[in-house]
Protein backbone atom coordinates (compact mmCIF):
# COMPACT_ATOMS: atom_id res chain seq x y z
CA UNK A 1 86.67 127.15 110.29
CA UNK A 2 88.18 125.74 107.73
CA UNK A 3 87.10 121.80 107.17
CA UNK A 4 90.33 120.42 105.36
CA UNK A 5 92.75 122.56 107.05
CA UNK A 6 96.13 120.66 105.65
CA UNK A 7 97.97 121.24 109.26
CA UNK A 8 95.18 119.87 111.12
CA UNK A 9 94.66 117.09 109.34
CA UNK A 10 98.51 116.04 108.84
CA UNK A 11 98.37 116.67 112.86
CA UNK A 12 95.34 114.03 113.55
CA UNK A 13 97.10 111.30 110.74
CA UNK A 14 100.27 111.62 112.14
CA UNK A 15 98.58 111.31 115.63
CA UNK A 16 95.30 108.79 115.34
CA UNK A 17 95.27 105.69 117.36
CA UNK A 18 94.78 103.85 113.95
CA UNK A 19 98.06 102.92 112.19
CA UNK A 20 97.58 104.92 109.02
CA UNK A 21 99.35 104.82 105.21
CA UNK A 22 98.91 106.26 101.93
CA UNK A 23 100.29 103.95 99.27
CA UNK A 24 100.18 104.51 95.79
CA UNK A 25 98.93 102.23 92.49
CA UNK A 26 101.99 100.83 92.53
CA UNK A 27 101.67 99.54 96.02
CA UNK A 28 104.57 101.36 97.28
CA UNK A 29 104.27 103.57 100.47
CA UNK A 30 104.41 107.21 100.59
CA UNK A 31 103.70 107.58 104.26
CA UNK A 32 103.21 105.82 107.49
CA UNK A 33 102.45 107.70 110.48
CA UNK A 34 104.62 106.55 114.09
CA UNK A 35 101.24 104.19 114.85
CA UNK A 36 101.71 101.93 112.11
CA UNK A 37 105.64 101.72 112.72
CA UNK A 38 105.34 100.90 116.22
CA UNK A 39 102.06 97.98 115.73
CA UNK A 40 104.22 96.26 113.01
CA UNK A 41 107.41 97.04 114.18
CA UNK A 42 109.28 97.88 110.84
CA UNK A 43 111.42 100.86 110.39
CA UNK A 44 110.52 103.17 108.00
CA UNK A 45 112.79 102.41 105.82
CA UNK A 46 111.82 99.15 105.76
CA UNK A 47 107.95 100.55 105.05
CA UNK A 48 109.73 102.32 102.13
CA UNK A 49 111.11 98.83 100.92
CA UNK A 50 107.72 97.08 101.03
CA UNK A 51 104.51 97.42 99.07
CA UNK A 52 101.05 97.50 100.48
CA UNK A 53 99.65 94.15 101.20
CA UNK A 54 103.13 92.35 101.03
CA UNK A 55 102.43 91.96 105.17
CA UNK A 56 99.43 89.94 105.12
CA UNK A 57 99.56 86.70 105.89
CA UNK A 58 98.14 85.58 102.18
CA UNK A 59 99.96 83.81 99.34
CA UNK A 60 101.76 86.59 96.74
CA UNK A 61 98.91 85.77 94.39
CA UNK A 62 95.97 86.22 96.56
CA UNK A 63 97.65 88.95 98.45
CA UNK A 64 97.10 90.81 95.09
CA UNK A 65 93.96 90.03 94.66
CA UNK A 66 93.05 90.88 97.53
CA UNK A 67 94.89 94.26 97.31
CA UNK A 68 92.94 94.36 94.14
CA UNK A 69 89.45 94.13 95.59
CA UNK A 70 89.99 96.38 98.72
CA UNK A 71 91.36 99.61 96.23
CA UNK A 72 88.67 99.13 93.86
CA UNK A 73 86.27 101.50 96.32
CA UNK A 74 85.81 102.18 99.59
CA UNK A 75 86.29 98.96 101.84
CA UNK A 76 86.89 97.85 105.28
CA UNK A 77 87.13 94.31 106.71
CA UNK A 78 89.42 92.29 108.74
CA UNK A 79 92.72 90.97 107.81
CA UNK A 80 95.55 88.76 109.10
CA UNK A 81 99.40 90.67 109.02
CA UNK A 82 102.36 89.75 110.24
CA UNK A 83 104.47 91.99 112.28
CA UNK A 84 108.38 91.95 111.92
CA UNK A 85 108.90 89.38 115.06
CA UNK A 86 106.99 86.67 112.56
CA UNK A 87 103.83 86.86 114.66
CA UNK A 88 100.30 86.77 113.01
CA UNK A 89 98.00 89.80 114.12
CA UNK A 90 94.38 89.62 113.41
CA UNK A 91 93.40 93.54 112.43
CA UNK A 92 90.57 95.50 111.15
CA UNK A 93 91.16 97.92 108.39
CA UNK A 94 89.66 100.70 106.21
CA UNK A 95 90.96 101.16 102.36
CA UNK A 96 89.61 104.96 101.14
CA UNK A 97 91.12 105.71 97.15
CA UNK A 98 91.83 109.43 97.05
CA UNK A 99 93.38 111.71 94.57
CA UNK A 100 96.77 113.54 94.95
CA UNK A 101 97.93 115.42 92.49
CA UNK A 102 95.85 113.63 89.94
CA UNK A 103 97.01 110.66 90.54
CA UNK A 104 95.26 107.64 92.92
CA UNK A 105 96.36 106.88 95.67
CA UNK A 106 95.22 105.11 98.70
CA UNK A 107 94.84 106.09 102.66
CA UNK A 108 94.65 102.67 104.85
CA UNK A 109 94.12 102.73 108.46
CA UNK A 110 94.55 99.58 110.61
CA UNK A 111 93.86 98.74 114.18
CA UNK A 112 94.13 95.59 116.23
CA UNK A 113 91.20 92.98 116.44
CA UNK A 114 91.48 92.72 120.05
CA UNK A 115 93.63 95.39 122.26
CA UNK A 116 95.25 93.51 125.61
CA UNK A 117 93.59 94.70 128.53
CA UNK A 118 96.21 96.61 130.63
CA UNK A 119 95.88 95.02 134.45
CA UNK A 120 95.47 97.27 136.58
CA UNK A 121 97.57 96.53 139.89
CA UNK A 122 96.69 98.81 142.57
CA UNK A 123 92.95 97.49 142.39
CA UNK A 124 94.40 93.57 142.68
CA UNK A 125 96.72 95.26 145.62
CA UNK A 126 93.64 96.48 147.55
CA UNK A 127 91.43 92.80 147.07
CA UNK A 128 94.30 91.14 149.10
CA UNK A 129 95.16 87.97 149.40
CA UNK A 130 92.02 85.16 149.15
């Protein structure tokens, strides 16, 4: 087996529960797998318009510190975005600097703070009516 097969692991990014990019230095996004599209709601072209960090719900100058802190290493933590409608979303998120090509680069992963519960209806069919 081989551990970093490219295919497999392009086929678990693209397909992870976690929304996941890879920005560069620059902030600017390189990719953004379907997860991360459909949590925030932005296009991809509008990904390719924004820069890393330029979601959360921080002023310009502490959203680059904090962008600062969380590529200097390895980091995780929680973090308030907002998604395209305007609303707030409280997430948790890892930050992992990598290498491509020789130059750095960044793989974030995000997932929601607290998932709705989906309700399930048949069992509230079968408790009938009080």
């Amino acid at each position: 087996m081989n551990i970093l097969d490219e295919a497999v692991l392009r086929e678990a990014l693209v397909h992870a529960e976690a929304a996941v990019t890879v920005f560069d230095a620059s902030r600017r996004f390189v990719a953004a797998n379907d997860r991360y599209l459909a949590l925030t709601g932005y296009s991809r072209e509008e990904v390719d318009a924004h820069q890393a960090g330029s979601t959360l719900r921080l002023p310009a100058l502490e959203q680059d510190e904090f962008i600062e802190l969380i590529t200097s290493k390895i980091s995780a933590g929680e973090a308030d975005i907002l998604l395209k409608n305007g609303e707030p979303m409280a997430v948790e998120y890892v930050v992992i600097p990598t290498s491509i090509g020789g130059v750095r680069h960044y793989i974030g992963m995000m997932w929601p703070l607290v998932y709705p519960t989906p309700v399930d209806e048949e069992a509230l069919s079968k408790r009938g009516a009080p």
